[in-house]
Protein backbone atom coordinates (compact mmCIF):
# COMPACT_ATOMS: atom_id res chain seq x y z
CA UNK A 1 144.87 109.09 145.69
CA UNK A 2 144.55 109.44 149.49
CA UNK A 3 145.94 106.70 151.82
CA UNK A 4 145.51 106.67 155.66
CA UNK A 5 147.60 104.30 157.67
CA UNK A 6 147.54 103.39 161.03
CA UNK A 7 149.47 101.11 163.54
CA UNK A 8 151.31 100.94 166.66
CA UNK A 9 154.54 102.07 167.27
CA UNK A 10 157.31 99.98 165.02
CA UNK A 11 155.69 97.66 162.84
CA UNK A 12 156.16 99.29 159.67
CA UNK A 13 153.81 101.60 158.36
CA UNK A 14 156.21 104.39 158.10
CA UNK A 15 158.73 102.28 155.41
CA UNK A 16 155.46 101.38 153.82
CA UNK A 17 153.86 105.08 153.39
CA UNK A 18 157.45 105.90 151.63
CA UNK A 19 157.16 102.86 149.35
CA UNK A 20 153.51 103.88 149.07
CA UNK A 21 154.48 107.81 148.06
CA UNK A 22 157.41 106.69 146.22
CA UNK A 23 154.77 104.39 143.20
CA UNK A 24 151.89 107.41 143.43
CA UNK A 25 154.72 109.77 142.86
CA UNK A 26 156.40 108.34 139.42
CA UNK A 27 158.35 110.97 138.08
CA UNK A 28 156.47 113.79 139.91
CA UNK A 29 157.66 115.72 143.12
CA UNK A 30 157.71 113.45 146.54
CA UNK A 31 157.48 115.38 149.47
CA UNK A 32 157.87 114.55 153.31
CA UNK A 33 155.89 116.97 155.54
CA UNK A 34 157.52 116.35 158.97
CA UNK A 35 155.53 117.28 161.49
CA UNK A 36 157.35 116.46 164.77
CA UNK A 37 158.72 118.99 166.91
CA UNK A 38 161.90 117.06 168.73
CA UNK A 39 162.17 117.85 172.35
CA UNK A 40 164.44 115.65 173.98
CA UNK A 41 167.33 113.55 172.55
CA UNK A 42 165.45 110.40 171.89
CA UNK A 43 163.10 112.26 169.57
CA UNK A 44 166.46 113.64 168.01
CA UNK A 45 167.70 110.25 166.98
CA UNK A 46 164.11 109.35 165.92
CA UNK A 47 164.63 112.52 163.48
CA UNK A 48 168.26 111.45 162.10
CA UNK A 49 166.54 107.65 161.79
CA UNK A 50 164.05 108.82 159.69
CA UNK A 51 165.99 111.38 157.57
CA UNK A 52 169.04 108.36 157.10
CA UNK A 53 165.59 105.84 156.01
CA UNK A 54 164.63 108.51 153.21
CA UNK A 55 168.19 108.56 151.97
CA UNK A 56 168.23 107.87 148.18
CA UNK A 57 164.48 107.85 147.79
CA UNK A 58 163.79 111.45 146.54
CA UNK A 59 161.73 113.08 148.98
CA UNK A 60 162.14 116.32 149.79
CA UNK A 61 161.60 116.95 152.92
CA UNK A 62 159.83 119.78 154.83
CA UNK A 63 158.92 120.27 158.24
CA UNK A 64 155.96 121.65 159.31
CA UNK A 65 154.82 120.95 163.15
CA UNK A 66 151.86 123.21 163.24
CA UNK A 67 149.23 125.56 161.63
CA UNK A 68 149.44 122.74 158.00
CA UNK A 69 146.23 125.40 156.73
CA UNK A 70 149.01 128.59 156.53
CA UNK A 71 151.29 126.27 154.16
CA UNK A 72 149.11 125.52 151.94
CA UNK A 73 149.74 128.27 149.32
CA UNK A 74 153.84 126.60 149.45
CA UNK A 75 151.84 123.20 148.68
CA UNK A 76 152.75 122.04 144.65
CA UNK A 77 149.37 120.34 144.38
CA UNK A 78 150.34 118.39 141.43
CA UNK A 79 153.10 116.12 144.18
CA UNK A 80 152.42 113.29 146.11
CA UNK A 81 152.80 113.64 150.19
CA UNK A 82 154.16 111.45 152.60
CA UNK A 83 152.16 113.18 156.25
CA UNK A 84 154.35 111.65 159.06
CA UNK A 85 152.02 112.20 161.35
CA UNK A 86 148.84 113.07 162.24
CA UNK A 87 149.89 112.18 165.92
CA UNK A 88 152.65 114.56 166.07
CA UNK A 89 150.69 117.09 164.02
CA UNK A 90 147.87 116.90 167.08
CA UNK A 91 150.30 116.94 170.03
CA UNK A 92 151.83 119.74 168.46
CA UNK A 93 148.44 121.23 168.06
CA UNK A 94 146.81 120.42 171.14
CA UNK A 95 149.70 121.02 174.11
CA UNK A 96 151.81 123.46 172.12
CA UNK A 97 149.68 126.75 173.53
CA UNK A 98 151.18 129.10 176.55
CA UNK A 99 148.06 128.43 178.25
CA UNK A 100 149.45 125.77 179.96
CA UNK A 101 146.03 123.64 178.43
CA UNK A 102 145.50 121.52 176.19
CA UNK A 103 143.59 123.23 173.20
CA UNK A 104 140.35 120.75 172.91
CA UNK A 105 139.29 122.67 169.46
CA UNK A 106 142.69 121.13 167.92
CA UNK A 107 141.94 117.82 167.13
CA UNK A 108 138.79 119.41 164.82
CA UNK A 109 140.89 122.09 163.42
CA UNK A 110 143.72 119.30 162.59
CA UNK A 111 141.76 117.23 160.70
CA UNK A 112 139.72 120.39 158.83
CA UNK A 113 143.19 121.22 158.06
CA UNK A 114 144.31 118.26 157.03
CA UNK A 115 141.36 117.07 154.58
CA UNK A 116 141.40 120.59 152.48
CA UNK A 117 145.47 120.11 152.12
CA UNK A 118 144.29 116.71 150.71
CA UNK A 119 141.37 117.68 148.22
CA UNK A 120 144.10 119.83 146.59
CA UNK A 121 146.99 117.74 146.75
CA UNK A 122 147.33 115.31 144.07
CA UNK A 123 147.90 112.47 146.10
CA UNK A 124 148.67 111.54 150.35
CA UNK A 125 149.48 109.70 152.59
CA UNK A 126 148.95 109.99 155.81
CA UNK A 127 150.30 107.91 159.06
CA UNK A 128 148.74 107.68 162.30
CA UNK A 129 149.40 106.12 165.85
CA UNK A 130 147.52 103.75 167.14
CA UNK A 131 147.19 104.66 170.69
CA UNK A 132 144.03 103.36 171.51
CA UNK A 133 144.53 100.43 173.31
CA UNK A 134 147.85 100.77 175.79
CA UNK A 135 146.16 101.10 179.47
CA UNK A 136 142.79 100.79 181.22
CA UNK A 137 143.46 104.21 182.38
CA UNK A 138 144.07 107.53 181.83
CA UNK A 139 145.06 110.98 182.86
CA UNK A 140 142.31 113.56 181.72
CA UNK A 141 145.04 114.96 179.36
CA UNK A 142 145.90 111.88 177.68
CA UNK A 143 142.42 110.69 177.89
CA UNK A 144 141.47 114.38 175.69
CA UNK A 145 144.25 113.21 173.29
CA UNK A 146 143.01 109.68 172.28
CA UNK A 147 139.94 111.18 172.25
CA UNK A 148 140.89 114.02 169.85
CA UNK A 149 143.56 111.57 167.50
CA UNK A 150 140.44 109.18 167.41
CA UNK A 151 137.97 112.11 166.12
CA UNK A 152 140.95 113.22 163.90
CA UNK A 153 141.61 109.69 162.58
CA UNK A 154 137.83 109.03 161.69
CA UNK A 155 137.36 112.38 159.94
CA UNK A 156 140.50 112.02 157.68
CA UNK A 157 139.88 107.90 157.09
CA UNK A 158 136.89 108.91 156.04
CA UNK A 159 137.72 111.14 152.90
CA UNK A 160 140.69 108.86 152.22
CA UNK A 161 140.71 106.02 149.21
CA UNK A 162 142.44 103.64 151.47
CA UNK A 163 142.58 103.15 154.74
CA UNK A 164 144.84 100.17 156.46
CA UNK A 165 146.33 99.27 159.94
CA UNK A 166 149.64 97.57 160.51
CA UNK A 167 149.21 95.23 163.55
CA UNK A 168 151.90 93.00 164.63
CA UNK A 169 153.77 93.77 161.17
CA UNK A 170 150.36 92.44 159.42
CA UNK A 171 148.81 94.77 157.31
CA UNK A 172 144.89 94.67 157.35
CA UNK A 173 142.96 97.12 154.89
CA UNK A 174 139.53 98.41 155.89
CA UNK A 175 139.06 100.05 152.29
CA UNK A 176 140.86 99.66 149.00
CA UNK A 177 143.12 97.37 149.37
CA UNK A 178 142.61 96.72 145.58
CA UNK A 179 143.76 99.93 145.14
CA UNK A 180 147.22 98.94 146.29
C-alpha cells in the first residue's frame, strides 16, 4: 500500500504515518528513511524529538537526505517505509548544490525518484508539508520551492492508494479513506 499525507506544521501527521507504518508493517521490517539534513540547533532537537517519538516502536531508522534513486539497491522491498519527508527530501535537493542556485530540475527528479522507490517497496508512506498557503508573497526562491513541493506532491499523490491532509488536527482523506 502507498499512503501520502499532508498537513501543516504540528498537527499530527507524523505520529499518524508511524501508527500508519507500524499496522502495514505486522511482523515485517519497519523502516524510517530520514531525510532531513539538521543545520542549526533547532533542527537538532527536532531530530532527538523524533528519534525519542519512535522509541519502542521498531523502526529502524536510516537517514538518507539526498540522491533516494542511489539507495535503492540497500531498499528490502518486502518492508514497509515511513518517508519523513518529501519537504526535506526537496530542500535538500533543490538548495543543496555549490552553485549557489536552486536546482529547478529537483522537484521532477524527487518525485521520479520517489515513485520508482515506491513501485518496489512493499508498502509507504510518505509525509509532506503543507506550505501552500502561509503569505501573499514570496521571494523567487521560495516561490520555486512551493512551486516544485506542489509538482512533487501531485506526482507522488497521484500513484499513491491514499492520500489525506491533517488540518487543524482533522484528518480529511481525498482517496481511500476506506482503506484505513
Amino acid at each position: 500500500m502507498k499512503i501520502f499525507i499532508s498537513g501543516g506544521a504540528k498537527n499530527g501527521k507524523s505520529m499518524f504515518a508511524q501508527e500508519i507504518a507500524k499496522k502495514l508493517s505486522g511482523e515485517g521490517h519497519l523502516w524510517y528513511l530520514a531525510t532531513m539534513e539538521p543545520r542549526d540547533d533547532e533542527d537538532d532537537a527536532r531530530v532527538i524529538r523524533h528519534r525519542k517519538e519512535r522509541e519502542g516502536w521498531g523502526f529502524k531508522t536510516v537517514e538518507w537526505g539526498r540522491n533516494i534513486a542511489l539507495h535503492c539497491e540497500e531498499f528490502d522491498c518486502k518492508g514497509t517505509y515511513l518517508v519523513d519527508s518529501v519537504t526535506a527530501l526537496l530542500s535538500n535537493e533543490m538548495f543543496g548544490g555549490m552553485s549557489g542556485e536552486p536546482d529547478k530540475s529537483a522537484p521532477e527528479r524527487v518525485a521520479k525518484d520517489l515513485i520508482a522507490f515506491s513501485e518496489a517497496a512493499e508498502n509507504v508512506v510518505f509525509v509532506s508539508d503543507n506550505i501552500f498557503c502561509d503569505a501573499a508573497f514570496y521571494d523567487d526562491w521560495t516561490d520555486s520551492y512551493r512551486e516544485g513541493l506542489a509538482f512533487a506532491d501531485r506526482r507522488i499523490a497521484e500513484k499513491c492508494d491514499v492520500v489525506a491532509e491533517f488540518s487543524c488536527s482533522q484528518i480529511i482523506f481525498y482517496k481511500g479513506a476506506e482503506l484505513i
